[in-house]
N, C-alpha and C. Protein backbone atom coordinates (compact mmCIF):
# COMPACT_ATOMS: atom_id res chain seq x y z
N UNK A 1 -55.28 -29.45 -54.66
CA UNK A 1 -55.87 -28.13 -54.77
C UNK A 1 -55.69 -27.39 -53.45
N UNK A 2 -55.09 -26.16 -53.55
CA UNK A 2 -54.93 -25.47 -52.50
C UNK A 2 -56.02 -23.89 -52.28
N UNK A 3 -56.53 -23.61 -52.23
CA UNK A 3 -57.29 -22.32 -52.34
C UNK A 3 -56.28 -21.08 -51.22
N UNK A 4 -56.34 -20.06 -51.98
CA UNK A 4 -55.05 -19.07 -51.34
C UNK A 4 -55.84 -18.87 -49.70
N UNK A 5 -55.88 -19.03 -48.93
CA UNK A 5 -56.35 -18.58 -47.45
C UNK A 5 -56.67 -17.66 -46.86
N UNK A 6 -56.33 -15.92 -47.91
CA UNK A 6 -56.02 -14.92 -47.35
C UNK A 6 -57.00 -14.22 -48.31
N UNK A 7 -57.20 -14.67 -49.56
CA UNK A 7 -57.56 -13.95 -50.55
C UNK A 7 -57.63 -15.52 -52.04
N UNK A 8 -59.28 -15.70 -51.92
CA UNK A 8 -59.45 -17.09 -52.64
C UNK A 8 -59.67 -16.64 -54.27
N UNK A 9 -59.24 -15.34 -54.64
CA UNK A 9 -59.08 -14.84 -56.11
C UNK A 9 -57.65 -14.80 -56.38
N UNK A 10 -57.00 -15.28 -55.39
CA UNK A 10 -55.51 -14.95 -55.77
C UNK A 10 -54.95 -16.77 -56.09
N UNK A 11 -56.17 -17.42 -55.55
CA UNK A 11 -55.68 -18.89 -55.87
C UNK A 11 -55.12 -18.87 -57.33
N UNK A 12 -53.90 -19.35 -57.40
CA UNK A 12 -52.93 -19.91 -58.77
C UNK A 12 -54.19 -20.91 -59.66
N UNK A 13 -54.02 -20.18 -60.49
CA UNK A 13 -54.97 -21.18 -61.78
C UNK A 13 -54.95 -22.82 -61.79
N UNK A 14 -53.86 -23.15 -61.37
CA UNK A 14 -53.48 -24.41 -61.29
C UNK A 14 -54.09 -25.19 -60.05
N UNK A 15 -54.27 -24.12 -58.77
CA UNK A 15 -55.16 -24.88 -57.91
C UNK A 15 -56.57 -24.94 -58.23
N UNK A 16 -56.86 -24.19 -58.89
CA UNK A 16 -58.46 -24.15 -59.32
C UNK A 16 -58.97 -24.97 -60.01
N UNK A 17 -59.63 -25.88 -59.67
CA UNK A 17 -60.14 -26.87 -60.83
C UNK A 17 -61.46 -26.24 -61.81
N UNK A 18 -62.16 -24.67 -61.21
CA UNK A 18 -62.68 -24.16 -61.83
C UNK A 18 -62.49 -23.35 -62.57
N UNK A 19 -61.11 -22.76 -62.81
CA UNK A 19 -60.30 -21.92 -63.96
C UNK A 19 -60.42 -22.93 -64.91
N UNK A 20 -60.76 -21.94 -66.02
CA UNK A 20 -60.45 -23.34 -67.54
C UNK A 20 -59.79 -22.37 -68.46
N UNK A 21 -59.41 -20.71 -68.19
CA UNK A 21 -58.60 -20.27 -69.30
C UNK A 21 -57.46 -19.07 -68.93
N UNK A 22 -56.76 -18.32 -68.78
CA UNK A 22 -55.74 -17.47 -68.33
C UNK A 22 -55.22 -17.11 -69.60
N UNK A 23 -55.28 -15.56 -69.57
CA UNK A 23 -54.54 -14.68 -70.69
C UNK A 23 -53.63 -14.00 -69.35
N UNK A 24 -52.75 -12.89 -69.86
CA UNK A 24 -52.14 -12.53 -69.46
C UNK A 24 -51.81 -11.64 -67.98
N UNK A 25 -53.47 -11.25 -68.01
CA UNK A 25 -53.26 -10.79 -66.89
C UNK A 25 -54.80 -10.95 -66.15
N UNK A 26 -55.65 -11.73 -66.79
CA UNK A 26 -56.99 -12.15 -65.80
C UNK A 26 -56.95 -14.06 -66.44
N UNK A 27 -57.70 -14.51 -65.56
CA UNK A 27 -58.13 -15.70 -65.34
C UNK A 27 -59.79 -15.94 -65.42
N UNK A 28 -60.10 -17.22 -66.29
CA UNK A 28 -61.62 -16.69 -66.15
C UNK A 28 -61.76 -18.07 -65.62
N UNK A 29 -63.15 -17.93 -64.93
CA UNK A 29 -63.39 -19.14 -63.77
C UNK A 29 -64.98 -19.40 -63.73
N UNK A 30 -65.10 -20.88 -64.14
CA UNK A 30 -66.58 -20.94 -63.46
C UNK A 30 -66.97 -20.59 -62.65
N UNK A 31 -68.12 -19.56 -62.26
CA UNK A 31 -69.01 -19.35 -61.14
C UNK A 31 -69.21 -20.75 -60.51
N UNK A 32 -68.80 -20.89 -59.40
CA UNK A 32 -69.27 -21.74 -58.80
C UNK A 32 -71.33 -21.54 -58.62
N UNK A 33 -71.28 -20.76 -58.34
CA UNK A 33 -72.98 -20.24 -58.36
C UNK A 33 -73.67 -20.51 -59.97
N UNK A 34 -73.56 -21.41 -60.22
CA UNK A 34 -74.53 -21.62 -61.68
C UNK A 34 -76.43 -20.69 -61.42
N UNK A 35 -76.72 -19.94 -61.23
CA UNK A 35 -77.95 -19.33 -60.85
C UNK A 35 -78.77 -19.37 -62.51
N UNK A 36 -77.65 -19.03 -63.11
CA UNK A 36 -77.37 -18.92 -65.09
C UNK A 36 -76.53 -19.76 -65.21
N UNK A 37 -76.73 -20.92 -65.90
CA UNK A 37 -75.48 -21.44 -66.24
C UNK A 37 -74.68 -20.74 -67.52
N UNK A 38 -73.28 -21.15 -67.18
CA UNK A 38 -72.49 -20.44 -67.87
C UNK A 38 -71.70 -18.99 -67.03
N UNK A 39 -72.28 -18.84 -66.24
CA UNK A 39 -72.15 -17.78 -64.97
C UNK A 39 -70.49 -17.92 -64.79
N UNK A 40 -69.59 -17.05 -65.05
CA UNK A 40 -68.16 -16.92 -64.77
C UNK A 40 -67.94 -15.93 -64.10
N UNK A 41 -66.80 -15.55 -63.78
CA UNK A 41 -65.83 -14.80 -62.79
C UNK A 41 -64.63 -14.60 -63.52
N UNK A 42 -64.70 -13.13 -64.19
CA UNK A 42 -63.14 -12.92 -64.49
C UNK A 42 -62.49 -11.96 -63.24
N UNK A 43 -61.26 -12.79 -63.20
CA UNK A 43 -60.25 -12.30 -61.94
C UNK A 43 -59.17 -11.71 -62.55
N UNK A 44 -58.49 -10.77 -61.98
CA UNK A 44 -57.38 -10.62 -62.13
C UNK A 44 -56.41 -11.11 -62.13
N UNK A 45 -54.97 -11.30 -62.25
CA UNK A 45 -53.80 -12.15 -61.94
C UNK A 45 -53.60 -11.55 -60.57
N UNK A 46 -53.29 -9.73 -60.88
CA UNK A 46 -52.42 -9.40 -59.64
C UNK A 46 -53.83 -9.04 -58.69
N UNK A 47 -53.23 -8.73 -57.27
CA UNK A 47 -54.29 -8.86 -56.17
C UNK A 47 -54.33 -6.81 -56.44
N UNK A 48 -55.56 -6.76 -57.16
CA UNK A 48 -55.56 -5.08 -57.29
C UNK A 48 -57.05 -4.63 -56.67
N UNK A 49 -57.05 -3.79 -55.67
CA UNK A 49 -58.21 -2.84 -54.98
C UNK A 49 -59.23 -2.78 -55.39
N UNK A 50 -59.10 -1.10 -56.61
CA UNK A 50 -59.95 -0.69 -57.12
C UNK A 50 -59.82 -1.00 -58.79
N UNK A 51 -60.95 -1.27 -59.64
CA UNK A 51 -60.84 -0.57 -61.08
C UNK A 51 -59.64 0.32 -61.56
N UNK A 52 -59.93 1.13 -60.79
CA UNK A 52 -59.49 2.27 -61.26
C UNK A 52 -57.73 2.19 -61.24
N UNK A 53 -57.28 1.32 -60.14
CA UNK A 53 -56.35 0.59 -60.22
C UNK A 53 -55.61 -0.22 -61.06
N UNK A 54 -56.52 -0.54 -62.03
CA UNK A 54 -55.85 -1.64 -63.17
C UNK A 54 -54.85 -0.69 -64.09
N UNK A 55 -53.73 -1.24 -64.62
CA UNK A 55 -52.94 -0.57 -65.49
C UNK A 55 -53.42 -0.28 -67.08
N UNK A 56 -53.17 0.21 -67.98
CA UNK A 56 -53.34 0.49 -69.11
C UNK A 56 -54.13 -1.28 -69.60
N UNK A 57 -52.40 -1.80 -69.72
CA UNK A 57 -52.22 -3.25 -70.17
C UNK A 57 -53.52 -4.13 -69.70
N UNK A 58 -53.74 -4.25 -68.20
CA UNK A 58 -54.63 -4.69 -67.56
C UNK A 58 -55.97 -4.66 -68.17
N UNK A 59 -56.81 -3.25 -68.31
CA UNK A 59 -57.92 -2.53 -68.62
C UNK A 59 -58.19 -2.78 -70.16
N UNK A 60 -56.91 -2.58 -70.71
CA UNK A 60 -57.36 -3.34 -72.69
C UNK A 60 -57.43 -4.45 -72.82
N UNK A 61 -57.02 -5.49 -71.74
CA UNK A 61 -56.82 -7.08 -71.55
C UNK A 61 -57.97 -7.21 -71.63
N UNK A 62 -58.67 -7.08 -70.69
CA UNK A 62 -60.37 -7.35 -70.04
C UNK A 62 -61.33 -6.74 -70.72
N UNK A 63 -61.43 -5.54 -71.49
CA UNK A 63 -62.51 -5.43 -72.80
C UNK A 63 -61.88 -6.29 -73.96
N UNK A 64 -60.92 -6.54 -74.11
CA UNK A 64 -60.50 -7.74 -74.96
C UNK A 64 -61.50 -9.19 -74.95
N UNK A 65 -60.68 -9.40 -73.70
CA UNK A 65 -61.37 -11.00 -72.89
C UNK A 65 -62.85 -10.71 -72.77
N UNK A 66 -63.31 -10.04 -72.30
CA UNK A 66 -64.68 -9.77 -72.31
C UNK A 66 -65.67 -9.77 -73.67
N UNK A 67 -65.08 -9.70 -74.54
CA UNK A 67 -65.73 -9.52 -75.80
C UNK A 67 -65.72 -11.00 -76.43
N UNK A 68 -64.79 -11.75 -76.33
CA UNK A 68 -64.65 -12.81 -76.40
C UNK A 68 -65.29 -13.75 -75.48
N UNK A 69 -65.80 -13.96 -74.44
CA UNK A 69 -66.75 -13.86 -73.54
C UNK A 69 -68.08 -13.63 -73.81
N UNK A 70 -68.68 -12.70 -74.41
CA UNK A 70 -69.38 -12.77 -74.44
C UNK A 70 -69.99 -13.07 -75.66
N UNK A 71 -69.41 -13.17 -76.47
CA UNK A 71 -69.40 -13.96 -77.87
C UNK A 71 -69.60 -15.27 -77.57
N UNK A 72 -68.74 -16.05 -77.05
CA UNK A 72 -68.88 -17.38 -76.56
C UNK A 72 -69.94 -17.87 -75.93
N UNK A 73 -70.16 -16.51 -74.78
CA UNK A 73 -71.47 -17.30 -73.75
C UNK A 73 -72.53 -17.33 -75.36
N UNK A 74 -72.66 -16.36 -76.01
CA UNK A 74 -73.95 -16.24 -76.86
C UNK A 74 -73.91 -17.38 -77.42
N UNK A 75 -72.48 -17.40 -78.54
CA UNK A 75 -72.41 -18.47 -79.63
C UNK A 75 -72.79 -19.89 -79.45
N UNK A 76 -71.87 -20.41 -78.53
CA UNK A 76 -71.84 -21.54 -77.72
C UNK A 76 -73.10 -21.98 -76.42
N UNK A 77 -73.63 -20.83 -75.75
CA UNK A 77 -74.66 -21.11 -75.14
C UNK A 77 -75.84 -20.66 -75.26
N UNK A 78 -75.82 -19.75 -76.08
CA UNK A 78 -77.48 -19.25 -76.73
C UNK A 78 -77.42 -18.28 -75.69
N UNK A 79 -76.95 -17.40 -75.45
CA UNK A 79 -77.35 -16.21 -74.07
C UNK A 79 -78.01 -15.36 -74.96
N UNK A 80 -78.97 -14.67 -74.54
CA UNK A 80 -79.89 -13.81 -75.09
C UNK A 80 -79.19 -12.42 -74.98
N UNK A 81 -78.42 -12.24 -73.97
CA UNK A 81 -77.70 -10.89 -73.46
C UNK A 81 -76.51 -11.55 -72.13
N UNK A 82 -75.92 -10.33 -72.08
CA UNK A 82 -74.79 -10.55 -70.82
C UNK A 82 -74.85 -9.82 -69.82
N UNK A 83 -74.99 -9.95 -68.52
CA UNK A 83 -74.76 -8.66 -67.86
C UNK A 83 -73.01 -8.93 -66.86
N UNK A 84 -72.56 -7.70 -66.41
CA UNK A 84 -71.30 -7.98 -66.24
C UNK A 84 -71.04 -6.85 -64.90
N UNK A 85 -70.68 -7.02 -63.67
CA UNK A 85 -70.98 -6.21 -62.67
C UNK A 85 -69.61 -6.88 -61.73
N UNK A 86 -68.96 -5.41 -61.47
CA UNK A 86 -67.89 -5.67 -60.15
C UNK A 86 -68.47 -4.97 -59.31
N UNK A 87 -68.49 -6.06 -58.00
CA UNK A 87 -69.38 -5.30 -56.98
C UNK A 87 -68.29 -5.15 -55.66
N UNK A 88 -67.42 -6.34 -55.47
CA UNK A 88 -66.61 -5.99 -54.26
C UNK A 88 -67.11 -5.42 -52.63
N UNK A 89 -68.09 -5.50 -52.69
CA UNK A 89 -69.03 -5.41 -51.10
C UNK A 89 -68.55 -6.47 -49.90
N UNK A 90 -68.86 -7.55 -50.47
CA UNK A 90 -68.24 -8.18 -49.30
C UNK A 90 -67.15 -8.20 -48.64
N UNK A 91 -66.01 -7.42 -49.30
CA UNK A 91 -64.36 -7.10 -48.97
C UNK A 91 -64.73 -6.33 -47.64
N UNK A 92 -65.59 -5.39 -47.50
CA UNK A 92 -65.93 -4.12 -46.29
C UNK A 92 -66.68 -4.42 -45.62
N UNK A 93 -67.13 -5.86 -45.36
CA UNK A 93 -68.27 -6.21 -44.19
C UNK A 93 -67.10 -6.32 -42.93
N UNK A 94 -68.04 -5.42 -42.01
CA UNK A 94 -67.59 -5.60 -40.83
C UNK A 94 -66.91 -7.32 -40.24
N UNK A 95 -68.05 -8.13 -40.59
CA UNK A 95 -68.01 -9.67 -39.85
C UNK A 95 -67.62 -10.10 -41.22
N UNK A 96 -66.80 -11.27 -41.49
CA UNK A 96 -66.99 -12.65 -42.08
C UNK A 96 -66.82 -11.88 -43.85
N UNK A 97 -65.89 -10.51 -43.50
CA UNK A 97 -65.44 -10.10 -45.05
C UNK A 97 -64.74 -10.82 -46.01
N UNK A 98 -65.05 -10.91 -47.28
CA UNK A 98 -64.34 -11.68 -48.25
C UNK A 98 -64.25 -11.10 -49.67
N UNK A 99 -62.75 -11.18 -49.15
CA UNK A 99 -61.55 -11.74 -49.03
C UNK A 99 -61.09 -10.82 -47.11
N UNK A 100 -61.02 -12.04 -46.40
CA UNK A 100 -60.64 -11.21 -44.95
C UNK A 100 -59.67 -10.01 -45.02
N UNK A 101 -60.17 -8.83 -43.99
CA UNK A 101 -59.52 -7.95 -44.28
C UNK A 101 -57.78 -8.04 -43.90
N UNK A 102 -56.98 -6.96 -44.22
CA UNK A 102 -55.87 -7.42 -43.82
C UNK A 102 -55.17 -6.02 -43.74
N UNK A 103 -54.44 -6.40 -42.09
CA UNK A 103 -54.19 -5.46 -41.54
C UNK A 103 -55.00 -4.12 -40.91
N UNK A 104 -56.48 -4.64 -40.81
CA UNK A 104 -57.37 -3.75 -40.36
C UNK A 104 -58.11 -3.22 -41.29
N UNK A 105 -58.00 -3.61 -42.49
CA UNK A 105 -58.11 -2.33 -43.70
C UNK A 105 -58.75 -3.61 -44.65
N UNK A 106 -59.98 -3.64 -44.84
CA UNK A 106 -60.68 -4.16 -46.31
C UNK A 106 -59.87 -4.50 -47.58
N UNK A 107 -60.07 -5.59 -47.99
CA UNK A 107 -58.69 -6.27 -48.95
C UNK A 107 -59.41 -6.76 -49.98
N UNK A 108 -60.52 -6.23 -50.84
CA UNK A 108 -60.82 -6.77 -51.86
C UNK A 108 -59.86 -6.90 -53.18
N UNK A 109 -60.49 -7.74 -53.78
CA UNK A 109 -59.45 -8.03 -55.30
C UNK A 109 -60.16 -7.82 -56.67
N UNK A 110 -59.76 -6.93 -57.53
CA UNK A 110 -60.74 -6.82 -58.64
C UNK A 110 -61.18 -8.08 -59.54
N UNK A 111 -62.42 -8.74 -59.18
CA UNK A 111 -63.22 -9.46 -60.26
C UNK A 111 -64.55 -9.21 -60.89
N UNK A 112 -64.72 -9.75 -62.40
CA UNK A 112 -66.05 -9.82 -62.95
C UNK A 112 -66.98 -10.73 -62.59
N UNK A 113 -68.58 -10.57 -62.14
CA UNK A 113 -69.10 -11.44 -62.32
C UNK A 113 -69.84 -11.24 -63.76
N UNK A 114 -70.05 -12.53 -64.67
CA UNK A 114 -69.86 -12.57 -65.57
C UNK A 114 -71.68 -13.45 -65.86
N UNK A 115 -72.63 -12.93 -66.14
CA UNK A 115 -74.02 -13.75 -66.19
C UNK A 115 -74.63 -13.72 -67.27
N UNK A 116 -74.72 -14.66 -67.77
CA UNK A 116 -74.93 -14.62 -69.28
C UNK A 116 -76.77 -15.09 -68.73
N UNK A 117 -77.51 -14.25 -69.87
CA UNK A 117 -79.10 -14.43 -69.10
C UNK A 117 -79.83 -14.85 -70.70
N UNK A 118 -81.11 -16.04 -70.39
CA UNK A 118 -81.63 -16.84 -71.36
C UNK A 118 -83.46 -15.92 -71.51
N UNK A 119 -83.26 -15.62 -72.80
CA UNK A 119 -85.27 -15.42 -73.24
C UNK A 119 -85.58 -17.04 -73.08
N UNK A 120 -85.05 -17.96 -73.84
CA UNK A 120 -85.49 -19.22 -73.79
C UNK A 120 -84.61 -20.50 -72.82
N UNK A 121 -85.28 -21.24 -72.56
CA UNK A 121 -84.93 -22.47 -72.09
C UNK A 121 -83.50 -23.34 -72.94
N UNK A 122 -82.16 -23.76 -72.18
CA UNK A 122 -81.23 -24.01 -72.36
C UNK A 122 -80.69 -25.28 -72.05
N UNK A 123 -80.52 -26.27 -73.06
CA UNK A 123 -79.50 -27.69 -72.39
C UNK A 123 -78.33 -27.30 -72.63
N UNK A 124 -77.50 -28.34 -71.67
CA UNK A 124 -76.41 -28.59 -71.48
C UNK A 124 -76.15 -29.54 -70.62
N UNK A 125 -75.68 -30.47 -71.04
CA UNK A 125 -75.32 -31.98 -70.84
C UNK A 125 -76.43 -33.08 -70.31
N UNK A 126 -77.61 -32.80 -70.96
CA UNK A 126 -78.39 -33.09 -71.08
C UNK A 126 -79.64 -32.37 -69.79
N UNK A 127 -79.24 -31.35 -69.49
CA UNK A 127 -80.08 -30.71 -68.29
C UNK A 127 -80.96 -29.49 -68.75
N UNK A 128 -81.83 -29.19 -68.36
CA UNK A 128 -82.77 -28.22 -69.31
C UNK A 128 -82.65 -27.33 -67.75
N UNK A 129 -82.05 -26.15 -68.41
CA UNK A 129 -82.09 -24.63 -67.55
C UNK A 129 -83.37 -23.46 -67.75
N UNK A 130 -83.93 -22.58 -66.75
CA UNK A 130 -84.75 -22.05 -67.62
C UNK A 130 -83.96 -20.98 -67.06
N UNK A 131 -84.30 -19.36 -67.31
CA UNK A 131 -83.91 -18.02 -66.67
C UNK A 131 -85.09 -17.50 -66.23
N UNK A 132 -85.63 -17.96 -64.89
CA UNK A 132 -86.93 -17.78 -64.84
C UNK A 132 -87.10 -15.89 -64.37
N UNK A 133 -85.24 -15.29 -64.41
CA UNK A 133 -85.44 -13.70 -63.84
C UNK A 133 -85.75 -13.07 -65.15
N UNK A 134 -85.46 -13.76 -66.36
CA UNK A 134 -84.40 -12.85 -67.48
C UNK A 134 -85.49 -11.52 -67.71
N UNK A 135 -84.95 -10.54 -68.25
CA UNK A 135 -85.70 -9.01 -67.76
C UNK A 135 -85.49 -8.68 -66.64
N UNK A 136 -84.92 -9.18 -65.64
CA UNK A 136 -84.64 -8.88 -64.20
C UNK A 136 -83.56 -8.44 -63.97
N UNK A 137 -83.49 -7.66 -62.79
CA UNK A 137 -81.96 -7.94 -62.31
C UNK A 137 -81.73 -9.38 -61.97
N UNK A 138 -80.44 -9.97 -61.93
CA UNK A 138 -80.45 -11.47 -61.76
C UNK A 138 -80.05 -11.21 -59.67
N UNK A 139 -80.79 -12.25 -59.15
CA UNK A 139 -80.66 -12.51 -57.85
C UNK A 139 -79.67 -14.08 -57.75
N UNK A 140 -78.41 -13.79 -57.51
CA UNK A 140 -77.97 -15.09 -56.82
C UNK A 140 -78.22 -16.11 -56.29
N UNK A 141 -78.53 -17.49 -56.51
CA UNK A 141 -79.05 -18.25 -56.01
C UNK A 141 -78.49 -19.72 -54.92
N UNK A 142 -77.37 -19.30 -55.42
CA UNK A 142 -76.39 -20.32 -55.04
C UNK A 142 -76.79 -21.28 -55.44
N UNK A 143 -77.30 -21.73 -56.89
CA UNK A 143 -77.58 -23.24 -57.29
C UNK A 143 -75.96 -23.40 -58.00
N UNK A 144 -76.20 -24.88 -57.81
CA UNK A 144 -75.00 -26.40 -57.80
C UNK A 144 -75.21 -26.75 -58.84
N UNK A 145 -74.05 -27.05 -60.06
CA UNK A 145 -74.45 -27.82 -60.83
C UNK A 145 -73.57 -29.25 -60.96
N UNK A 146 -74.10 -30.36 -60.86
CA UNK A 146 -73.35 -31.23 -61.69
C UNK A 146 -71.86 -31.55 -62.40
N UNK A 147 -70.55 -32.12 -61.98
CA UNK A 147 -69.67 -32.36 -62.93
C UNK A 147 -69.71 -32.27 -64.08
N UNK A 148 -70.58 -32.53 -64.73
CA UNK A 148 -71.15 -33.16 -66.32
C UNK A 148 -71.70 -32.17 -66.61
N UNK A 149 -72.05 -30.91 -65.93
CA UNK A 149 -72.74 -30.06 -66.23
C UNK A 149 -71.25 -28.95 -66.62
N UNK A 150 -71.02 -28.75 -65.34
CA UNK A 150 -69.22 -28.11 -65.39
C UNK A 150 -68.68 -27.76 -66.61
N UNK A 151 -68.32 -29.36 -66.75
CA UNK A 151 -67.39 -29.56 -67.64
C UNK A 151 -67.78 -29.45 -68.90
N UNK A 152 -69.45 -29.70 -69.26
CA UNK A 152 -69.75 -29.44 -70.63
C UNK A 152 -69.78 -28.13 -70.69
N UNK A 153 -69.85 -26.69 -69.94
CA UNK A 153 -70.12 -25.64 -70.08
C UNK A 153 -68.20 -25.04 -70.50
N UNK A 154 -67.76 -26.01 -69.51
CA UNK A 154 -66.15 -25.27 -69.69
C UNK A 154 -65.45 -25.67 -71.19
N UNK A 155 -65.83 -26.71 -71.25
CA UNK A 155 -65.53 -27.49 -72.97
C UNK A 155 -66.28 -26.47 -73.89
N UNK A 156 -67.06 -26.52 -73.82
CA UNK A 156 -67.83 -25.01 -75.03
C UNK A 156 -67.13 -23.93 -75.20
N UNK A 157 -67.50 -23.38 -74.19
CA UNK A 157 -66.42 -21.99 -73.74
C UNK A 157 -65.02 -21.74 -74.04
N UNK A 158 -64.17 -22.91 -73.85
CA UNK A 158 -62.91 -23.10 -73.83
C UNK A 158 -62.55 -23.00 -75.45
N UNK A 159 -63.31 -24.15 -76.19
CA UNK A 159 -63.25 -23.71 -77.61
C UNK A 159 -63.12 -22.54 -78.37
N UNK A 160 -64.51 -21.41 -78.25
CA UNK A 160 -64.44 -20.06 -78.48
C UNK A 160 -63.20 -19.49 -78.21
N UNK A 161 -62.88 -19.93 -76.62
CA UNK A 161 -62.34 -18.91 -76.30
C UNK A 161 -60.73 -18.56 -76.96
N UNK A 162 -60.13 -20.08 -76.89
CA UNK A 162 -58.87 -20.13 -77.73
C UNK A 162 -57.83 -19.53 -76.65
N UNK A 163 -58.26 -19.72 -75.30
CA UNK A 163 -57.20 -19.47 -74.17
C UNK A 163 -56.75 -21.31 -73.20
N UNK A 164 -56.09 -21.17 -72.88
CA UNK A 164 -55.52 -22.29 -72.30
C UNK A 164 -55.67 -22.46 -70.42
């Protein structure tokens, strides 16, 4: 596994052991941040700025994938609702920006964070989740989950999703 150095959304699907599906022009990726499990990251393929940036092709891809997405988080994980937010802030921090800037100039890459949020209490692989925000805005938590946790969320998902 190699993670790209310059820009860690541009890592090749193949280094990612947290990518589990790729259509044509985004990649969807476990959140490493389980805060919600089920919590993904759709990325782009190509390394693009702004939104507003994405091509035709691009922009019908991702309400595509997204719908499918969020079908899945529901079907497969019981999500009560989805919320779905590109924020790209950290690209323009002065210190310790990410994705580092390049060439002087802020280098973000368009991704989804992807949070599927619970009214009720949720297993998965035998672990009981609660959503103790849901009605909230969701706050990041940086919680860890488990291999066994991972992989049962990416196996669900992967099914629905019918991407490779």
């Amino acid at each position: 596994m190699q993670l790209d150095p310059v820009c860690v959304s541009c890592t090749s699907p193949e280094d990612d052991p947290l990518t589990f599906a790729v259509s044509q022009f985004w990649k969807v990726v476990l959140h490493p941040d389980q805060s919600v499990p089920g919590a993904l990251l759709l990325v782009s393929l190509r390394h693009v700025a702004k939104v507003g940036e994405l091509d035709e092709r691009e922009a019908l891809e991702f309400f595509a994938l997204y719908r499918l997405i969020e079908a899945a988080l529901e079907n497969e994980l019981g999500a009560s609702m989805v919320n779905v937010s590109c924020l790209r802030n950290w690209a323009y921090r002065e210190d310790n920006a990410d994705p580092p800037w390049l060439d002087g100039r802020p280098n973000p890459h368009v991704h989804w964070h992807v949070a599927p949020r619970y009214a009720r209490p949720v297993a998965i692989a035998g672990d009981r989740f609660v959503d103790g925000q849901f009605g909230e805005e969701l706050i990041w938590r940086g919680e860890r989950v488990g291999r066994d946790v991972q992989r049962e969320i990416i196996d669900r998902l992967s099914v629905h999703l019918g991407l490779q």
